[in-house]
N, C-alpha and C. Protein backbone atom coordinates (compact mmCIF):
# COMPACT_ATOMS: atom_id res chain seq x y z
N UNK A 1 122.48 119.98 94.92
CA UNK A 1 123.09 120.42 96.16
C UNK A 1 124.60 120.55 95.94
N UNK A 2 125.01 120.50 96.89
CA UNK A 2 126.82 121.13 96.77
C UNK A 2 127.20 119.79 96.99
N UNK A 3 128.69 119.50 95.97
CA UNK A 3 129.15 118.15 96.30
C UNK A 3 129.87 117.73 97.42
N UNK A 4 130.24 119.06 98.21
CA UNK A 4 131.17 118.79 99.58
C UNK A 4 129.89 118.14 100.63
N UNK A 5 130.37 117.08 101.18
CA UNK A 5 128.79 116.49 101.53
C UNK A 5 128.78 116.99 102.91
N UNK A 6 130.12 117.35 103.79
CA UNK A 6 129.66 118.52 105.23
C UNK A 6 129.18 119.37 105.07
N UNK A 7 130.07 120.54 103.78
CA UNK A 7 128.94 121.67 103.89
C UNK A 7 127.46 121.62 103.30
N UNK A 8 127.25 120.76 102.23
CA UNK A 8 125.98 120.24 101.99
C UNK A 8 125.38 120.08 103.21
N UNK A 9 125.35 119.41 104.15
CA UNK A 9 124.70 118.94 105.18
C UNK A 9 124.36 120.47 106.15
N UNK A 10 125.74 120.85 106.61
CA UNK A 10 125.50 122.24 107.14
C UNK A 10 124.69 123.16 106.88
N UNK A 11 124.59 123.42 105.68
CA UNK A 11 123.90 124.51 104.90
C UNK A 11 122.73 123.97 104.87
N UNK A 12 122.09 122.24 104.84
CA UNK A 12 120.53 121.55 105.04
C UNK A 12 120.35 121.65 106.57
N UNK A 13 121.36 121.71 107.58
CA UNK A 13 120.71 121.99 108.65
C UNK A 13 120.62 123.44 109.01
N UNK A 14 121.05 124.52 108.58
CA UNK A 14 120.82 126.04 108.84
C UNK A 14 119.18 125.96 108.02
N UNK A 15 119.02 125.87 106.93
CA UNK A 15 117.94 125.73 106.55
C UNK A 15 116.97 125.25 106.93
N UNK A 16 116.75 124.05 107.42
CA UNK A 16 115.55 123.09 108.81
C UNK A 16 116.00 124.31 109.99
N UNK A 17 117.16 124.69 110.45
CA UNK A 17 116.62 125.41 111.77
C UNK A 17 116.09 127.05 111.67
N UNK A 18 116.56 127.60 110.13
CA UNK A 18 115.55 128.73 109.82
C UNK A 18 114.01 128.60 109.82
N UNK A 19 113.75 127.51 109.17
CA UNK A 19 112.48 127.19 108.63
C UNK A 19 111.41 127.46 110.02
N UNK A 20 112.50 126.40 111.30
CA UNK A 20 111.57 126.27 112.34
C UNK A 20 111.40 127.77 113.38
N UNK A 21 112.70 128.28 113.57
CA UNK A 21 112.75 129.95 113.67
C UNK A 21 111.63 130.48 112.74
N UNK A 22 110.98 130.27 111.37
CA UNK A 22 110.28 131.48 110.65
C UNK A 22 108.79 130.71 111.77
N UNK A 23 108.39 129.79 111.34
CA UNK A 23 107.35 129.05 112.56
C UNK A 23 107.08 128.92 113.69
N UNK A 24 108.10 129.40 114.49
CA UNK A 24 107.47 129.46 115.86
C UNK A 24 107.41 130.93 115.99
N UNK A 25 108.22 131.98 115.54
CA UNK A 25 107.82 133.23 114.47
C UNK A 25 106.22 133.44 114.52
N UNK A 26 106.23 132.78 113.43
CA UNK A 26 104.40 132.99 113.29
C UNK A 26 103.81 132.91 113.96
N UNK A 27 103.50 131.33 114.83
CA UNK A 27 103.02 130.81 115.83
C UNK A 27 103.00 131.83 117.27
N UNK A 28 103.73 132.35 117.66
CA UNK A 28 103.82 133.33 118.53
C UNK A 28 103.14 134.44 118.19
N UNK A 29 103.44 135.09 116.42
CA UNK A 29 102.61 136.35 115.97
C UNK A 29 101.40 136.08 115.89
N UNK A 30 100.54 134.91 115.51
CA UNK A 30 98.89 134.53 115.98
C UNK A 30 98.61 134.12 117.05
N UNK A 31 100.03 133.77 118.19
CA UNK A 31 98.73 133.16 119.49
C UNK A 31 98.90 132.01 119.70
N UNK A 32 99.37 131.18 118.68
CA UNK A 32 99.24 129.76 118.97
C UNK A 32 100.66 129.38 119.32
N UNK A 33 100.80 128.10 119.40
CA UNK A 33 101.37 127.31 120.06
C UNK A 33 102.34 126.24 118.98
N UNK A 34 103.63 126.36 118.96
CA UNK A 34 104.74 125.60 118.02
C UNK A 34 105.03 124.46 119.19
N UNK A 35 104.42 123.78 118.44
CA UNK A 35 105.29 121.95 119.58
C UNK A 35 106.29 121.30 118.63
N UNK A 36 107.45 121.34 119.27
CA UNK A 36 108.83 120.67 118.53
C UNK A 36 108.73 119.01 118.29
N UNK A 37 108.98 117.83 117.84
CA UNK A 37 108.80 116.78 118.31
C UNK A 37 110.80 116.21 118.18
N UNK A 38 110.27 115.62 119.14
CA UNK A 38 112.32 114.76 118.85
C UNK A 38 112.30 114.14 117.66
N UNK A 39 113.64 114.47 117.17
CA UNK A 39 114.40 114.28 115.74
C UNK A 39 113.95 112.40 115.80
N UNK A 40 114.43 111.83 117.73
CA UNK A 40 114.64 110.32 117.25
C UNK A 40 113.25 110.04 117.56
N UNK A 41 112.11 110.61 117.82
CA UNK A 41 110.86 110.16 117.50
C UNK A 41 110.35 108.99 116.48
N UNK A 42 110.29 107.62 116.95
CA UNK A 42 110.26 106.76 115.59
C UNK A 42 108.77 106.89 114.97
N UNK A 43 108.51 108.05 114.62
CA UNK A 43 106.65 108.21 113.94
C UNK A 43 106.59 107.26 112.96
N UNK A 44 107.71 106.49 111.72
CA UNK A 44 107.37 105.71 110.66
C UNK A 44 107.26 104.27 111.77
N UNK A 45 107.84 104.06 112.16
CA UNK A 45 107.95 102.70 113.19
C UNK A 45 107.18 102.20 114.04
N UNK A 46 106.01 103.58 114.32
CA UNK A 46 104.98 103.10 115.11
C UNK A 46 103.62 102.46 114.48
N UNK A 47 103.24 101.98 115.31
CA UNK A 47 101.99 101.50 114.71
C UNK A 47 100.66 102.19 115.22
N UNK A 48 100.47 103.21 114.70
CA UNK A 48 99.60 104.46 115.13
C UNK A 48 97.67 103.66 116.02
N UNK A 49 97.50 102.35 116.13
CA UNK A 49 96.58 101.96 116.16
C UNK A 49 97.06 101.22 117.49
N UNK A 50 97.83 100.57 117.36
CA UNK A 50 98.51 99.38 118.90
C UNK A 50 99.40 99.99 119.61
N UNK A 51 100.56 100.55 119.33
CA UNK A 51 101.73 101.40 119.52
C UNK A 51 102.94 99.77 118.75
N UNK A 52 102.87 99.04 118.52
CA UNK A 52 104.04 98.07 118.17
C UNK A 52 105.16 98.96 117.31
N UNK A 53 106.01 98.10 117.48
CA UNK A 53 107.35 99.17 116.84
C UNK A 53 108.08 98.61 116.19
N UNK A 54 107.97 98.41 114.64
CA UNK A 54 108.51 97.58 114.04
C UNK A 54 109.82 98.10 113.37
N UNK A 55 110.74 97.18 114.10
CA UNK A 55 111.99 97.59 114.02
C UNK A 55 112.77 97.78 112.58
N UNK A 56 112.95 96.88 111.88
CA UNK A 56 113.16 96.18 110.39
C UNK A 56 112.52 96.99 109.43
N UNK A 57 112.02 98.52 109.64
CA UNK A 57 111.59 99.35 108.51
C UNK A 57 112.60 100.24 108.02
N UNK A 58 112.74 99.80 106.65
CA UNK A 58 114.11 100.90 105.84
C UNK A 58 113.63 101.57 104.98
N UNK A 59 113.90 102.93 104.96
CA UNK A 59 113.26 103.80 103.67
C UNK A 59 112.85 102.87 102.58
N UNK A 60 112.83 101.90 101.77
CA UNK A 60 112.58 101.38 101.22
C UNK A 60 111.13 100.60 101.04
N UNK A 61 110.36 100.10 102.25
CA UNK A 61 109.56 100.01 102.71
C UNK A 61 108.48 101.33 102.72
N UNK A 62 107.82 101.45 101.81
CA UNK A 62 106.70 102.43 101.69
C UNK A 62 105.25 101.90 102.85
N UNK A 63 104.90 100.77 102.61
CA UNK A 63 103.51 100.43 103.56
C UNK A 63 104.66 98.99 104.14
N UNK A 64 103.14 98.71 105.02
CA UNK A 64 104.14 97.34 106.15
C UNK A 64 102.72 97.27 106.85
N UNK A 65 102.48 96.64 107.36
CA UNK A 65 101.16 95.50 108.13
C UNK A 65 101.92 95.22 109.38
N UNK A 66 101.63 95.71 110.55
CA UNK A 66 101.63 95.54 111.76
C UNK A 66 101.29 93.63 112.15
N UNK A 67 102.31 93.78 112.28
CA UNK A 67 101.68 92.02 113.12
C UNK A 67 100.94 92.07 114.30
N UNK A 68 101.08 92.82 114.95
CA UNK A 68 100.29 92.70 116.46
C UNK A 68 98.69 93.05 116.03
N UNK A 69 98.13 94.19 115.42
CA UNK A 69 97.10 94.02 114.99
C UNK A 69 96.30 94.06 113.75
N UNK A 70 97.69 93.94 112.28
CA UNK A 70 97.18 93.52 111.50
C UNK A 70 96.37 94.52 110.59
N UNK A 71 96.73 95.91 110.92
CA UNK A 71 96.48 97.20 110.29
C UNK A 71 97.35 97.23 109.06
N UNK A 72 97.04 97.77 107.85
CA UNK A 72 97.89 98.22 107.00
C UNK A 72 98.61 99.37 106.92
N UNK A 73 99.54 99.85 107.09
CA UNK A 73 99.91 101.57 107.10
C UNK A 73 101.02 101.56 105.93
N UNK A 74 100.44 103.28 105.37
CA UNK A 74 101.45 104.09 104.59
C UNK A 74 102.17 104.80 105.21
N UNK A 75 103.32 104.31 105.16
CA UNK A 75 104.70 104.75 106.08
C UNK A 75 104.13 106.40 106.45
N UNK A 76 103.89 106.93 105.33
CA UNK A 76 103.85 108.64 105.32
C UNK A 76 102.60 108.92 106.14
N UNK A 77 101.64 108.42 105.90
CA UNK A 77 100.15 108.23 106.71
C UNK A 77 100.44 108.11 108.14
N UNK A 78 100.71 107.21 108.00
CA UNK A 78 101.20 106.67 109.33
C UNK A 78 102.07 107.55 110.35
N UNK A 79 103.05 108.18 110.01
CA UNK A 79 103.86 108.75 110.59
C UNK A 79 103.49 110.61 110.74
N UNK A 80 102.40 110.89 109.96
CA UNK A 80 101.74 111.72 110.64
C UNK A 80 100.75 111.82 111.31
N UNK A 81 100.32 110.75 111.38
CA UNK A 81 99.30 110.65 112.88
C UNK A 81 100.10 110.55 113.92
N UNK A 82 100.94 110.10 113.92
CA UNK A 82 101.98 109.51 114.96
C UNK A 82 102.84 110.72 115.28
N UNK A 83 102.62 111.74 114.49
CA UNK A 83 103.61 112.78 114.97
C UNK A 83 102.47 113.95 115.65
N UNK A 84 100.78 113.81 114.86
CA UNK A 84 99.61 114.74 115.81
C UNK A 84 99.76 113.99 116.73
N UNK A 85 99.82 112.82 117.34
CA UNK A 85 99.37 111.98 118.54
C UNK A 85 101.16 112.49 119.82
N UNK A 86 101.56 112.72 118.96
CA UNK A 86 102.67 112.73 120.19
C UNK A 86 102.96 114.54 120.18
N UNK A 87 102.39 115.22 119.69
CA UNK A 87 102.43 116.87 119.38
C UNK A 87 101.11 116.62 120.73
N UNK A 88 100.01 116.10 120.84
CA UNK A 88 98.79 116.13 121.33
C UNK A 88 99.67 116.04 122.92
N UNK A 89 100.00 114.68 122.99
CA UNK A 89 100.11 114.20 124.34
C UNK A 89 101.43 115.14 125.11
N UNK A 90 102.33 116.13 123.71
CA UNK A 90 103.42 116.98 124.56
C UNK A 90 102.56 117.66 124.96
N UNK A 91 101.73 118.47 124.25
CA UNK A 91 100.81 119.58 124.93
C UNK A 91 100.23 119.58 126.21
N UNK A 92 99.49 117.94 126.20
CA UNK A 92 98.73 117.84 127.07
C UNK A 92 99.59 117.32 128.53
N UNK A 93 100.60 116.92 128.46
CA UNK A 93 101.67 117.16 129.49
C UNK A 93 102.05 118.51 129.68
N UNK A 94 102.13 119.42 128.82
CA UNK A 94 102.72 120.78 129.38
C UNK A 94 101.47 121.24 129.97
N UNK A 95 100.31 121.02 130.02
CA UNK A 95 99.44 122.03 130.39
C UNK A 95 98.78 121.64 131.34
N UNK A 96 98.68 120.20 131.93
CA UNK A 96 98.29 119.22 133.11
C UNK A 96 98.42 120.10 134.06
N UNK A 97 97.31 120.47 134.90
CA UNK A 97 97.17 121.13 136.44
C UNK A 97 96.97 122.77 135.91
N UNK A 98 97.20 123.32 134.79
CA UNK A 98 96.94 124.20 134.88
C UNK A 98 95.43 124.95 134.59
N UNK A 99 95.32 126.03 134.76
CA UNK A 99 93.62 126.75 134.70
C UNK A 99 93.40 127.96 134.37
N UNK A 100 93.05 127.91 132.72
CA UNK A 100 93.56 129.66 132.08
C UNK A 100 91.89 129.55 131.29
N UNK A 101 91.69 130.68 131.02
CA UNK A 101 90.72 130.92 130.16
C UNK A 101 90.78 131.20 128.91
C-alpha cells in the first residue's frame, strides 16, 4: 500500500465504497435486494447462539467460548452468522405490514 497512511486509508475507503456501489449495482440489475449492515455492528462480539457480548475480544483472539452458554465460536464463523441474522431481521423490519406478491 502507499506509505502516507491518510491517503492510504482514503484511497481503502474509495475502494470499500466502489465495491459497495458495483453491488447494489447488481443487486438492483437482478431484482434483489442489497442490505447494508452498520460499520459498528459488533458481529465478532456476539454470541450468535445467546446474544452475550463479549467485550475483551482483540483481533488477536481467533475462537473464544461464550460464558453464558458455553458455545465455542470462530471469530470469522461467528461473525457471519451474526451479520445473516442481523441482514435477516433489517429486512424483516423493512418489510413488516407490507403485502406484495
Amino acid at each position: 500500500m502507499i506509505k502516507n497512511p491518510r491517503l492510504s486509508h482514503s484511497i481503502s475507503q474509495i475502494s470499500w465504497s466502489r465495491l459497495i456501489d458495483m453491488i447494489k449495482y447488481k443487486a438492483s440489475w437482478y431484482d434483489k435486494k442489497c442490505i447494508q449492515i452498520s460499520k459498528a455492528f459488533p458481529s465478532s462480539k456476539l454470541c450468535n447462539k445467546c446474544g452475550y457480548k463479549k467485550e475483551d475480544l482483540t483481533l488477536a483472539i481467533r475462537e473464544w467460548t461464550c460464558p453464558e452458554c458455553k458455545t465455542k465460536h470462530d471469530r470469522d464463523i461467528n461473525a457471519s452468522i451474526n451479520i445473516l441474522n442481523e441482514a435477516i431481521r433489517i429486512n424483516n423490519e423493512c418489510t413488516t405490514g407490507q403485502v406484495g406478491i
